[in-house]
C-alpha atoms as a PDB file:
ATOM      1  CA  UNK A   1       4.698   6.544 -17.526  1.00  0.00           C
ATOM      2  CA  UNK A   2       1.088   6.946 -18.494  1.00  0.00           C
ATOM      3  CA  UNK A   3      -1.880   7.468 -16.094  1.00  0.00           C
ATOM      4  CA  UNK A   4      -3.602   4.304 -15.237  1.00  0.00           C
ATOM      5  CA  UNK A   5      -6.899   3.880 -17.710  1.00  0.00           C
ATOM      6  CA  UNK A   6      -9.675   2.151 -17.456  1.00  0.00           C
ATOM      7  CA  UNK A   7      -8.991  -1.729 -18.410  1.00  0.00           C
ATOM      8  CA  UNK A   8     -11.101  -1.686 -22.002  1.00  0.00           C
ATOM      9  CA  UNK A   9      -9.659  -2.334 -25.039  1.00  0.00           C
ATOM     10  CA  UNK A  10     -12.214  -0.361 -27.014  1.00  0.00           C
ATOM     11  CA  UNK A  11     -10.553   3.468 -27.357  1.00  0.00           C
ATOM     12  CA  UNK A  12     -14.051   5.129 -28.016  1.00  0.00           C
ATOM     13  CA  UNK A  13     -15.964   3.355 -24.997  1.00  0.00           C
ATOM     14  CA  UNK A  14     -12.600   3.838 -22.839  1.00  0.00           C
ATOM     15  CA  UNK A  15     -13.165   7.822 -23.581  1.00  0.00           C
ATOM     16  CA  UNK A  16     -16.716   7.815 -22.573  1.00  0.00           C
ATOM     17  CA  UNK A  17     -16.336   6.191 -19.765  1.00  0.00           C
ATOM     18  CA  UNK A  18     -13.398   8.546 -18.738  1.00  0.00           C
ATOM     19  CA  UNK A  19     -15.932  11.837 -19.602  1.00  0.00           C
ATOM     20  CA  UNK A  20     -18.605  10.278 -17.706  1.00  0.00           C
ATOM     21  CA  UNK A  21     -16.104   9.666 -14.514  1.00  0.00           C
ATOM     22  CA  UNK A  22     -14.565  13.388 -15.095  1.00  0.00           C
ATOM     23  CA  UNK A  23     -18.383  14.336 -15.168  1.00  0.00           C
ATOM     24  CA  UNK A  24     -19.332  12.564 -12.492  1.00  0.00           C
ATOM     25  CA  UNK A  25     -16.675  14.005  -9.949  1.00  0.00           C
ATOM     26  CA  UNK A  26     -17.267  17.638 -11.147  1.00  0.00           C
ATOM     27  CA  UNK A  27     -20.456  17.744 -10.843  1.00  0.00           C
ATOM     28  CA  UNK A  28     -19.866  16.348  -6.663  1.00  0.00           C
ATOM     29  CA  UNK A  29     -16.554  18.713  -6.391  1.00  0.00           C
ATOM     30  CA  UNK A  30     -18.292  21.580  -7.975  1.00  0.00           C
ATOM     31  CA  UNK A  31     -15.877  24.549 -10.002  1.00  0.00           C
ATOM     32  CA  UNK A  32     -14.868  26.181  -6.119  1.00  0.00           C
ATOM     33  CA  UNK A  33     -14.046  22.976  -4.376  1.00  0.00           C
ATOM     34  CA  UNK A  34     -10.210  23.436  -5.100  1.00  0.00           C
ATOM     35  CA  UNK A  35      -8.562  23.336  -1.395  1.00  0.00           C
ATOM     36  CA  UNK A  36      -5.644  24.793  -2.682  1.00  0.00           C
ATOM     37  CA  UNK A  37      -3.372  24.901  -5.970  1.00  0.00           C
ATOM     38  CA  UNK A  38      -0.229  23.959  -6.385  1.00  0.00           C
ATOM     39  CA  UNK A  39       2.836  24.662  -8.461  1.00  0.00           C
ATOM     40  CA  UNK A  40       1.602  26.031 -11.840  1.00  0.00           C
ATOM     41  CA  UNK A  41       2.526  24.129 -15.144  1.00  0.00           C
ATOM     42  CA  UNK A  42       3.424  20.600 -13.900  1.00  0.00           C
ATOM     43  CA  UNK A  43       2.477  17.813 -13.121  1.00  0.00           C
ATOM     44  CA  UNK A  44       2.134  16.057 -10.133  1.00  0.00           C
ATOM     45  CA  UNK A  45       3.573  12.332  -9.821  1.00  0.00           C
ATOM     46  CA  UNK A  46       2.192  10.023  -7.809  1.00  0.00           C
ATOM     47  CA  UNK A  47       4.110   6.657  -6.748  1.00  0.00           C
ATOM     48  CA  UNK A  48       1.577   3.622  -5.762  1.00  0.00           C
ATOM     49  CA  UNK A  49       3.715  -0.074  -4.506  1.00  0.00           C
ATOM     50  CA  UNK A  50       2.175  -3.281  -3.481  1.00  0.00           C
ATOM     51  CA  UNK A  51       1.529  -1.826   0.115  1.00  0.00           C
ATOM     52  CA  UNK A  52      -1.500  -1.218  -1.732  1.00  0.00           C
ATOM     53  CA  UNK A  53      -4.420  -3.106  -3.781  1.00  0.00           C
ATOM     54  CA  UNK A  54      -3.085  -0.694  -6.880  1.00  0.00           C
ATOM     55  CA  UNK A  55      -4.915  -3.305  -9.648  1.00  0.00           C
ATOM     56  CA  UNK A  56      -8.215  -1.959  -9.115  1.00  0.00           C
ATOM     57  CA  UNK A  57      -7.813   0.255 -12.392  1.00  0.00           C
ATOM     58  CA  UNK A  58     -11.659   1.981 -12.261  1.00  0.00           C
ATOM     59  CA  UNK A  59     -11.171   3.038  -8.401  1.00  0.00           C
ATOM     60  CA  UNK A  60      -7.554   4.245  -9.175  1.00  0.00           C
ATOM     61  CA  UNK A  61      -8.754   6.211 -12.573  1.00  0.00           C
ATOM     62  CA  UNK A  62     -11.283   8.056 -10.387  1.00  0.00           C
ATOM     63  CA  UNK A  63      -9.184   8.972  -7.310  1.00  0.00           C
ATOM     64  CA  UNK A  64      -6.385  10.505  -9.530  1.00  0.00           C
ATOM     65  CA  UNK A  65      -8.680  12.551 -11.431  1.00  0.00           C
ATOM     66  CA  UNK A  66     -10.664  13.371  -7.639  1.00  0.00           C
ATOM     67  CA  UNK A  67      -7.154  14.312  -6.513  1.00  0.00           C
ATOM     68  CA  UNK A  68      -6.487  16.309  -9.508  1.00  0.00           C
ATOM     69  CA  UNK A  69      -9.279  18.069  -9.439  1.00  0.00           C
ATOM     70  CA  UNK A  70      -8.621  19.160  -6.249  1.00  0.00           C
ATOM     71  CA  UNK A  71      -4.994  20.234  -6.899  1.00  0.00           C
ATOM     72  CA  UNK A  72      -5.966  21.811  -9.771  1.00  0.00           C
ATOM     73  CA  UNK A  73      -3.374  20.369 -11.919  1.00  0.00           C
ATOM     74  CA  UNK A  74      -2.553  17.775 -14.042  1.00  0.00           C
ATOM     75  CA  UNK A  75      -1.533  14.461 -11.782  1.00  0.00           C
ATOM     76  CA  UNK A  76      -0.245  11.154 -13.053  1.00  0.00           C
ATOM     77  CA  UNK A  77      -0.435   7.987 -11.156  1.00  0.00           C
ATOM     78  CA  UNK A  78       2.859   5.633 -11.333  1.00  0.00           C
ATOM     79  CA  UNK A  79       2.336   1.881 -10.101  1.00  0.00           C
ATOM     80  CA  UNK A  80       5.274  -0.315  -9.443  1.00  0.00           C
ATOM     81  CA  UNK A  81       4.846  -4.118  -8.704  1.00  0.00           C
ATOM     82  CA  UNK A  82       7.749  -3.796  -6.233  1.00  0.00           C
ATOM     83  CA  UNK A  83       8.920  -1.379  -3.173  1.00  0.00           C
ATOM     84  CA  UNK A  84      12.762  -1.248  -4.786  1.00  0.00           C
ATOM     85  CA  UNK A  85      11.317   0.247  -8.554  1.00  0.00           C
ATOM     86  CA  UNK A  86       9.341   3.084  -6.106  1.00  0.00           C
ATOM     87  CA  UNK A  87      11.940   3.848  -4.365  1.00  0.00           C
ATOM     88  CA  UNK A  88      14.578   4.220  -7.014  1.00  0.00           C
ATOM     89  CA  UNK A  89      12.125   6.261  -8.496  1.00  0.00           C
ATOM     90  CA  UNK A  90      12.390   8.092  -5.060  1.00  0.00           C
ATOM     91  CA  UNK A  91      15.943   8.343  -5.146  1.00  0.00           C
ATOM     92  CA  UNK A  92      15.825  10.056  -8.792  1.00  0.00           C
ATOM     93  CA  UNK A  93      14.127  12.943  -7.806  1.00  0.00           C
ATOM     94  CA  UNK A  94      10.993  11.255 -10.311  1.00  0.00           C
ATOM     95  CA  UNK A  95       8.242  11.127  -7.939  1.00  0.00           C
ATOM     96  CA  UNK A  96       6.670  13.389  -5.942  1.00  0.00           C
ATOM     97  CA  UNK A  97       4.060  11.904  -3.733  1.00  0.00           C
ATOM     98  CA  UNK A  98       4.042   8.014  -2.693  1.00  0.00           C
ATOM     99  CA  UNK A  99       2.131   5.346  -0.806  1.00  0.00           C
ATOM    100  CA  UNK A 100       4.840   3.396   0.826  1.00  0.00           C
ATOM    101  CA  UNK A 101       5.490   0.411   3.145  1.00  0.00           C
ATOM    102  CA  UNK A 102       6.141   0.992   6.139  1.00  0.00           C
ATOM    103  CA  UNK A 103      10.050  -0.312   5.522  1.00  0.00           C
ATOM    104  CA  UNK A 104      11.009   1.599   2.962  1.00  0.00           C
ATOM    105  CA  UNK A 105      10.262   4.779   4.523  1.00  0.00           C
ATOM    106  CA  UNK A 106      12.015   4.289   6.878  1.00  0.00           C
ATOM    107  CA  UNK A 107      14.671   3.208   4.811  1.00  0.00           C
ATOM    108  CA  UNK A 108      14.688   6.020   3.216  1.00  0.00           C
ATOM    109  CA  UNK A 109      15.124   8.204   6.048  1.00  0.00           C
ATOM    110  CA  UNK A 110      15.108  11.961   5.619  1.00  0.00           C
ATOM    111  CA  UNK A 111      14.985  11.468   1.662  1.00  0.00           C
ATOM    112  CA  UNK A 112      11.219  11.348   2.154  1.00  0.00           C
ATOM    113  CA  UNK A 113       8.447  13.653   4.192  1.00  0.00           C
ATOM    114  CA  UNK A 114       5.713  11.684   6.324  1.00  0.00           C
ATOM    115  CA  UNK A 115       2.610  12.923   4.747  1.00  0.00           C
ATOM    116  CA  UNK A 116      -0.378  11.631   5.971  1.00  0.00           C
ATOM    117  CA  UNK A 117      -1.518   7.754   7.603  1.00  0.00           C
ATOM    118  CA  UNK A 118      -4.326   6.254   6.676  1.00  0.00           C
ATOM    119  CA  UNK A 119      -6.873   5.042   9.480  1.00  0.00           C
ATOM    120  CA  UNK A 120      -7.761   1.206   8.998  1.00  0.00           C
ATOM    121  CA  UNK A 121     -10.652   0.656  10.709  1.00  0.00           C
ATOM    122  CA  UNK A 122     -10.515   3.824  12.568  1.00  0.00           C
ATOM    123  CA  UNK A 123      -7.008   3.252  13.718  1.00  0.00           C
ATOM    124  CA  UNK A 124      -3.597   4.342  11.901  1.00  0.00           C
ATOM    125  CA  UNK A 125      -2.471   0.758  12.316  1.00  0.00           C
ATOM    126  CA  UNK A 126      -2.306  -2.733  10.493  1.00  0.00           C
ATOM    127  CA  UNK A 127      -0.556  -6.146  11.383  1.00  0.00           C
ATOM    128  CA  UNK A 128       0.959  -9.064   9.439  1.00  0.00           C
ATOM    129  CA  UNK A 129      -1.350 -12.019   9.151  1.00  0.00           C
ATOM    130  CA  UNK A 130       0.783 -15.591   8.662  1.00  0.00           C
ATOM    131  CA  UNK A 131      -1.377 -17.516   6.602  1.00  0.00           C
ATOM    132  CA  UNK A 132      -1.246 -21.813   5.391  1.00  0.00           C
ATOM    133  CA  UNK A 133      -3.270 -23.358   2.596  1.00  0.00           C
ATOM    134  CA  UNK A 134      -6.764 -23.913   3.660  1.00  0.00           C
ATOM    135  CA  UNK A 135      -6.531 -27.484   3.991  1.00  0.00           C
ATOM    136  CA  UNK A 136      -3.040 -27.620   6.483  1.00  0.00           C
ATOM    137  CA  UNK A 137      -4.950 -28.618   9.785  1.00  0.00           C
ATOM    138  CA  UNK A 138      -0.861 -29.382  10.758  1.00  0.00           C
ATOM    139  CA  UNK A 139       0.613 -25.831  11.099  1.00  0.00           C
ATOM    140  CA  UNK A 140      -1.003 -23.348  13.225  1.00  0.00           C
ATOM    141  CA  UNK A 141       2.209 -21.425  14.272  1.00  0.00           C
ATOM    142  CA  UNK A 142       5.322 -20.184  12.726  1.00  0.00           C
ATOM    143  CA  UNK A 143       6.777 -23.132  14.817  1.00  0.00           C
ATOM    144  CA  UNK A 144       5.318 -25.500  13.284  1.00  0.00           C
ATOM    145  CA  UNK A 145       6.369 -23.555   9.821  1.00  0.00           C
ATOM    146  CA  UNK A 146       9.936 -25.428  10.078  1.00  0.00           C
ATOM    147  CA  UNK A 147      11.281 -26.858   7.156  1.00  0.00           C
ATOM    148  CA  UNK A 148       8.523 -25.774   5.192  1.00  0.00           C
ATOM    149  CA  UNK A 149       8.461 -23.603   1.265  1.00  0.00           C
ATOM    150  CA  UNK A 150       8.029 -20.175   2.836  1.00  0.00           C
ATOM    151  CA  UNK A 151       6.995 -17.287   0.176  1.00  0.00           C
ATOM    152  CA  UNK A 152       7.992 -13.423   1.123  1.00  0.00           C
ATOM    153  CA  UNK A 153       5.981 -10.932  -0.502  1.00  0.00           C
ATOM    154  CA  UNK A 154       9.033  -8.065  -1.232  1.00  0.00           C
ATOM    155  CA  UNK A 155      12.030  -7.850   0.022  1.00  0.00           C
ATOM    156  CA  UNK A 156      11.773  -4.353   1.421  1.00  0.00           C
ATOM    157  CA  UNK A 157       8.044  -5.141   2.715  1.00  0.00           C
ATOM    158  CA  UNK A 158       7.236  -5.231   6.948  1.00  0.00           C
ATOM    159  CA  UNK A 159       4.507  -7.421   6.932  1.00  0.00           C
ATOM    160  CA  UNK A 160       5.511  -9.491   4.726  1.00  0.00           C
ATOM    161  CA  UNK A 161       9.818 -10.147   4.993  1.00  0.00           C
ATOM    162  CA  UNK A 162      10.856  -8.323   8.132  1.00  0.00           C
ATOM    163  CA  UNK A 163       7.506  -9.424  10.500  1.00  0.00           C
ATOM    164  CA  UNK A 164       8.059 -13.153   9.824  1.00  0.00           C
ATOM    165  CA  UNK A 165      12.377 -13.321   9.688  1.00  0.00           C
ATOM    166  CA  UNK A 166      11.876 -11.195  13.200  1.00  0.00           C
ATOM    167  CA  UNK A 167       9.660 -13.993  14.236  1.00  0.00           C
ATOM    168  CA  UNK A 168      11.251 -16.426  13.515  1.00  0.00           C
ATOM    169  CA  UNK A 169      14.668 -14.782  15.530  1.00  0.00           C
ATOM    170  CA  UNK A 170      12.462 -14.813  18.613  1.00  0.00           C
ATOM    171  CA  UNK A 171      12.031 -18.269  17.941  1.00  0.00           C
ATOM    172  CA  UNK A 172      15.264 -18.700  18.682  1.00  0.00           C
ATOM    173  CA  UNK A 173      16.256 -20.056  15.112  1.00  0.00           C
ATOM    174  CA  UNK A 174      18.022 -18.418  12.107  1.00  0.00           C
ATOM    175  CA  UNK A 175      15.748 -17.065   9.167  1.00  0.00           C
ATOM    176  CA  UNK A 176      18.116 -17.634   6.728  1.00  0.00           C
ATOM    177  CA  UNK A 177      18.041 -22.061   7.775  1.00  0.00           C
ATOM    178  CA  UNK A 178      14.639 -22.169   9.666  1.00  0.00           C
ATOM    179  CA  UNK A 179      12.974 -22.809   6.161  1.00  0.00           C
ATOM    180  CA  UNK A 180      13.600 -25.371   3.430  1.00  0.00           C
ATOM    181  CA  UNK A 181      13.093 -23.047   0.808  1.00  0.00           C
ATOM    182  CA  UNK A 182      12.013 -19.282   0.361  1.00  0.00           C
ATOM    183  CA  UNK A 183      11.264 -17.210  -2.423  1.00  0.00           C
ATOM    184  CA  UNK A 184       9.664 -13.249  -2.975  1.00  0.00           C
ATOM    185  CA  UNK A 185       6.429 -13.266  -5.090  1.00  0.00           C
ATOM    186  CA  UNK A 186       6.582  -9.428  -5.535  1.00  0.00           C
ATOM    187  CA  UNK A 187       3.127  -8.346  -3.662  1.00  0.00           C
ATOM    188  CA  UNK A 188       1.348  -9.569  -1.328  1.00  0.00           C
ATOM    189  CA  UNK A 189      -1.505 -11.134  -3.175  1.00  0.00           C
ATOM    190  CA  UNK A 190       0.808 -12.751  -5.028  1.00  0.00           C
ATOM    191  CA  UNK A 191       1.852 -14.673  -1.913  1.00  0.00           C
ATOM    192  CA  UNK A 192      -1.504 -15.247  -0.638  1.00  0.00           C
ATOM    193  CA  UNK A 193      -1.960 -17.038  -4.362  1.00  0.00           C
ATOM    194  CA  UNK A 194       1.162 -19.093  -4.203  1.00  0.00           C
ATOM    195  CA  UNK A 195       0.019 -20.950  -0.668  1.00  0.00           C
ATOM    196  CA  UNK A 196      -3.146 -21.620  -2.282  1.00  0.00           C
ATOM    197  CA  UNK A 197      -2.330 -22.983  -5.416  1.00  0.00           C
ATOM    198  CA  UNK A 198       0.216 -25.045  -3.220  1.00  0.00           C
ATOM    199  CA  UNK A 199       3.316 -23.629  -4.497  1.00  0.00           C
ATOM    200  CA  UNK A 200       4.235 -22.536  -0.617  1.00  0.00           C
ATOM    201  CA  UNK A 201       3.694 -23.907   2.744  1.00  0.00           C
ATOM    202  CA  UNK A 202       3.065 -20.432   3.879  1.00  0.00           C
ATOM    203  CA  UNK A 203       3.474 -16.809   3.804  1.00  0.00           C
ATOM    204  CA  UNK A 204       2.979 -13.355   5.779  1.00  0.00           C
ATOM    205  CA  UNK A 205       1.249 -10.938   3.985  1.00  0.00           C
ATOM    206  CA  UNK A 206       0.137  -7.167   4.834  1.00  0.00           C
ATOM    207  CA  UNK A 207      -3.352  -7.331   6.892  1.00  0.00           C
ATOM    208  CA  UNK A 208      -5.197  -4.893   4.693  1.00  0.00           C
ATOM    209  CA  UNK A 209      -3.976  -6.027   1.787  1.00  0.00           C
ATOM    210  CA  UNK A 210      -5.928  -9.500   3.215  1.00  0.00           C
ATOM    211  CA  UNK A 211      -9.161  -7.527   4.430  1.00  0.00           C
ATOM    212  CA  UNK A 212      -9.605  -5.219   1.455  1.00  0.00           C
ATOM    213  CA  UNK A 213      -9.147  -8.680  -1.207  1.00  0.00           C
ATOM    214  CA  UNK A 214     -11.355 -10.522   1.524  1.00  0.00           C
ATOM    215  CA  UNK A 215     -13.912  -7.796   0.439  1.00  0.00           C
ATOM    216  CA  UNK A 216     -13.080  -7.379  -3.240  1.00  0.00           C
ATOM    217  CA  UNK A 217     -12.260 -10.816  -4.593  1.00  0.00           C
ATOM    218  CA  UNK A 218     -12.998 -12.984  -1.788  1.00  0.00           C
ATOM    219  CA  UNK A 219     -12.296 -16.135  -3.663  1.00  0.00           C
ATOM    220  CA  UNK A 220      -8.132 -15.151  -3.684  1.00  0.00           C
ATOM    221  CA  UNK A 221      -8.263 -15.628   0.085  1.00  0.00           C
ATOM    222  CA  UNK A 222     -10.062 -18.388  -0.089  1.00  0.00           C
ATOM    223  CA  UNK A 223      -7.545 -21.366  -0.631  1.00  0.00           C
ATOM    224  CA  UNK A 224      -5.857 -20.160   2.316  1.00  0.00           C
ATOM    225  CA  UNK A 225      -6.366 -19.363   6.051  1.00  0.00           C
ATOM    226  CA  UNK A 226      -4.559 -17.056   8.917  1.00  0.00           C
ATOM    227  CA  UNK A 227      -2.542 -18.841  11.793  1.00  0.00           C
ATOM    228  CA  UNK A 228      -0.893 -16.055  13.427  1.00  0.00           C
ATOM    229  CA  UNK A 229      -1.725 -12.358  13.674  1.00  0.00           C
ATOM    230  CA  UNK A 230       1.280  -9.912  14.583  1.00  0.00           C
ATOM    231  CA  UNK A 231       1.343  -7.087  16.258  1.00  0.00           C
ATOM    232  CA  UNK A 232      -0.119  -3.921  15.656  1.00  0.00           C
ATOM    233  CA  UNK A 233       2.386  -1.419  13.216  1.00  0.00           C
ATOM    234  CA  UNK A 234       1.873   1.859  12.146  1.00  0.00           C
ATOM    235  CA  UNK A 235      -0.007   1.811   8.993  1.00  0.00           C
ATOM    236  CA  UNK A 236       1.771   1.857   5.787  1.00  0.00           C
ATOM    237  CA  UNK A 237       2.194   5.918   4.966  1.00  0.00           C
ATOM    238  CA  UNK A 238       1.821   8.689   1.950  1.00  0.00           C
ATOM    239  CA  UNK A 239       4.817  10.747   1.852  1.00  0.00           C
ATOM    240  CA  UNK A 240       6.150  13.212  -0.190  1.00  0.00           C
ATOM    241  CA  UNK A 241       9.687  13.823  -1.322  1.00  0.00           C
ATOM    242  CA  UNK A 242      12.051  16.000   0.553  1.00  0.00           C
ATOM    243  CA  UNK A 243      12.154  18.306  -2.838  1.00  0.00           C
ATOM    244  CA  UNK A 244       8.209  18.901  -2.886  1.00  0.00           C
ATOM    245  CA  UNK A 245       7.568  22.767  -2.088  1.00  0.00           C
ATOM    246  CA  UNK A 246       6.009  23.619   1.165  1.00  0.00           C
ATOM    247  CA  UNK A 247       2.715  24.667  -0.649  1.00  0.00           C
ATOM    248  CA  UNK A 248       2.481  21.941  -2.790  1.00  0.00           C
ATOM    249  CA  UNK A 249       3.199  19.624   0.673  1.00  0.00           C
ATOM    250  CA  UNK A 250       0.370  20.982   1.944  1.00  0.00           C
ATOM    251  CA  UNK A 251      -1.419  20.998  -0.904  1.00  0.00           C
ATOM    252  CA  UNK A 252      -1.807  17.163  -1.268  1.00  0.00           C
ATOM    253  CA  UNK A 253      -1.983  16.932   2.610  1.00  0.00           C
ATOM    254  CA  UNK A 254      -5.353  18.843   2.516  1.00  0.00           C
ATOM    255  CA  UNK A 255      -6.447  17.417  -0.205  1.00  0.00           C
ATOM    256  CA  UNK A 256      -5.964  13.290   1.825  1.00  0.00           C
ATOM    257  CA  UNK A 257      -7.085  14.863   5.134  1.00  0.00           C
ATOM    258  CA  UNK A 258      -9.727  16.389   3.684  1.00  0.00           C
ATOM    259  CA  UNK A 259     -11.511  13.124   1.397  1.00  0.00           C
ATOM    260  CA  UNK A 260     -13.767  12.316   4.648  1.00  0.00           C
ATOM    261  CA  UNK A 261     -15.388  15.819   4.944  1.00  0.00           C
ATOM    262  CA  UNK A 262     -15.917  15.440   1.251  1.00  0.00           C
ATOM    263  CA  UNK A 263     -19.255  13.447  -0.315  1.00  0.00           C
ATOM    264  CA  UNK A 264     -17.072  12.396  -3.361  1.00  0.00           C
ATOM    265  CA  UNK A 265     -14.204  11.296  -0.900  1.00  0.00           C
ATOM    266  CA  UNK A 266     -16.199   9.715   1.302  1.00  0.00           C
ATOM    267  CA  UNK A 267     -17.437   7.363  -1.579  1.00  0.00           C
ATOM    268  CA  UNK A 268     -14.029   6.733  -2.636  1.00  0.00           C
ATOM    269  CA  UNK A 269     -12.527   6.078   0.634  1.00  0.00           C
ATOM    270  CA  UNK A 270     -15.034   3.707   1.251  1.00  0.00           C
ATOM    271  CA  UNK A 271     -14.005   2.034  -2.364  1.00  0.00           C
ATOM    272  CA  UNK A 272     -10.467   2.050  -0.935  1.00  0.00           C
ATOM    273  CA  UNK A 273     -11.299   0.161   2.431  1.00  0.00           C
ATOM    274  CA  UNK A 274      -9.658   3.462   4.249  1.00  0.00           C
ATOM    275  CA  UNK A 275     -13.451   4.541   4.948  1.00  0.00           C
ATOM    276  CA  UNK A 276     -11.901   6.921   7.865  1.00  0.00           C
ATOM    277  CA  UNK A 277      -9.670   8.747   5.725  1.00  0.00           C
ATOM    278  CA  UNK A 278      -6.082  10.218   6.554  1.00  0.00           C
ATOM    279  CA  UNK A 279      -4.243  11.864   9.851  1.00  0.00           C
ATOM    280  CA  UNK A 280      -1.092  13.649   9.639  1.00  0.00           C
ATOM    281  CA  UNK A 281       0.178  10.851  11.741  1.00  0.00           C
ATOM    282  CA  UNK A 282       3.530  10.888  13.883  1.00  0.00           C
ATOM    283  CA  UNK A 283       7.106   8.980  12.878  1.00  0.00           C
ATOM    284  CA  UNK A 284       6.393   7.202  16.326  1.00  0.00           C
ATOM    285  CA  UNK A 285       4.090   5.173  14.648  1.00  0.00           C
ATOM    286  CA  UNK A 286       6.917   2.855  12.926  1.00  0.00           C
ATOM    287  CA  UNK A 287       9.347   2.664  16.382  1.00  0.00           C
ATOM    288  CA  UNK A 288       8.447  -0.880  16.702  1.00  0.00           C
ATOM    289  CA  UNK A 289       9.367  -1.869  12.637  1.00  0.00           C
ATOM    290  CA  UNK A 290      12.430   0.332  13.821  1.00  0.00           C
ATOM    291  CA  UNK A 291      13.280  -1.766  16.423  1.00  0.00           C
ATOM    292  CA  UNK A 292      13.106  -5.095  13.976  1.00  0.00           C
ATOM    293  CA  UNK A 293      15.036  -3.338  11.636  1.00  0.00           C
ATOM    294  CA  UNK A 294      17.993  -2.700  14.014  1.00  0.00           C
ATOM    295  CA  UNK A 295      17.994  -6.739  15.327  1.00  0.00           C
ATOM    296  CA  UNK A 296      19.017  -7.184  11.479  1.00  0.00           C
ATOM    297  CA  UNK A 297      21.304  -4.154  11.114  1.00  0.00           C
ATOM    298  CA  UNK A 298      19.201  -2.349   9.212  1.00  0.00           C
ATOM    299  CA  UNK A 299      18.748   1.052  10.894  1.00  0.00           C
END
């Protein structure tokens, strides 16, 4: 898999704009800003899923090379437009590093390493937002959401398949009947898209997913609007794989913990939405998602 590039067609402009993006970051990180180096002679692998606005290809070309500058060695981005194609890639031993959803880490149990949780809005914590089309003055609850064309973003995403089938079990009703008809739209702006061009009645979709396209490309949101806000979850987190060496663990840890004490970080934090940067965080976080997982036999 390839690095992610800069969207141009034109090879020569695509390299100057890479040179001027690899000058640009040296000249903020300086030659001695390395916080530590990792194993010599590979490359690390980086896994990015829909838990994250990943189609921004600029911001993404500029925090890999930021991160591999810091490293200090060669690191290669790999999207995936779905949680299941991450973690197989998991599960082969073919990534090191990921950004997950909260559900498939802990699906993935002890195969994985919590690395560090972003802060959204200065917390380590996000919710699922249920949203209609803009123009449904009728619905205003996932009550009301009976019988309706229901879109789920992934099938291994909280916010946006376990949140609303738990919600609808404390309803009182079974997911698998409470809705006419249901289908996965693969991420989460995908579903917000679907309600709006009227394709679905509604769907639950990851809450900074929502704020960051809000910001971004405000008019995706726009044909739709939130009726329910969930509770808070832990925030989405980076982990590494249970093979990554100790050094190269903590490695990448200083390198996310340390993008708010850094000017360059700092500017692309605040491209990322995450403008407080990383914790370490704690596996307590997700004991809530845990419990919805174990109503469906999941955990």
């Amino acid at each position: 898999m390839k690095p992610i590039e800069l969207p141009d067609g034109n090879r020569g402009r695509r390299r100057i704009l890479r040179s001027l993006v690899t000058g640009a970051l040296a000249g903020m990180l300086g030659p001695g800003r390395v916080l530590a180096q990792t194993t010599p002679g590979r490359t690390v692998r980086v896994g990015l899923t829909p838990a994250f606005v990943h189609d921004q290809h600029a911001l993404m070309a500029d925090w890999r090379r930021y991160i591999e500058v810091k490293l200090g060695v060669p690191v290669e981005f790999v999207p995936r437009n779905s949680y299941r194609e991450t973690m197989d890639l998991l599960h082969q031993g073919r990534l090191d590093f990921a950004w997950l959803c909260v559900y498939p880490f802990l699906y993935l149990k002890d195969l994985v390493r919590l690395l560090a949780v972003p802060l959204n809005q200065g917390r380590p914590y996000y919710r699922s937002y249920l949203v209609v089309g803009a123009d449904d003055r009728k619905r205003n609850s996932m009550a009301d959401l009976k019988g309706a064309v229901f879109a789920y973003s992934d099938l291994y995403s909280n916010t946006g398949y376990l949140v609303p089938r738990y919600q609808v079990r404390q309803l009182g009703e079974d997911p698998a009947t409470f809705f006419r008809k249901t289908f996965f739209t693969w991420s989460h702006r995908k579903a917000i898209e679907a309600v709006a061009a009227g394709m679905a009645d509604g769907a639950a979709m990851d809450s900074f997913v929502w704020d960051t396209l809000v910001r971004v490309k405000p008019e995706v949101t726009a044909g739709t609007r939130i009726i329910g806000r969930s509770a808070e979850y832990g925030f989405p987190p980076f982990v590494a794989h249970r093979a990554v060496a100790a050094q190269d663990f903590d490695a990448m840890q200083r390198v996310l913990l340390g993008m708010s004490s850094d000017p360059a970080g700092q500017v692309l934090l605040a491209r990322l939405n995450i403008n407080d940067g990383f914790i370490p965080g704690d596996r307590s976080l997700y004991d809530s998602v845990v419990v919805m997982m174990r109503a469906f036999g999941e955990y």
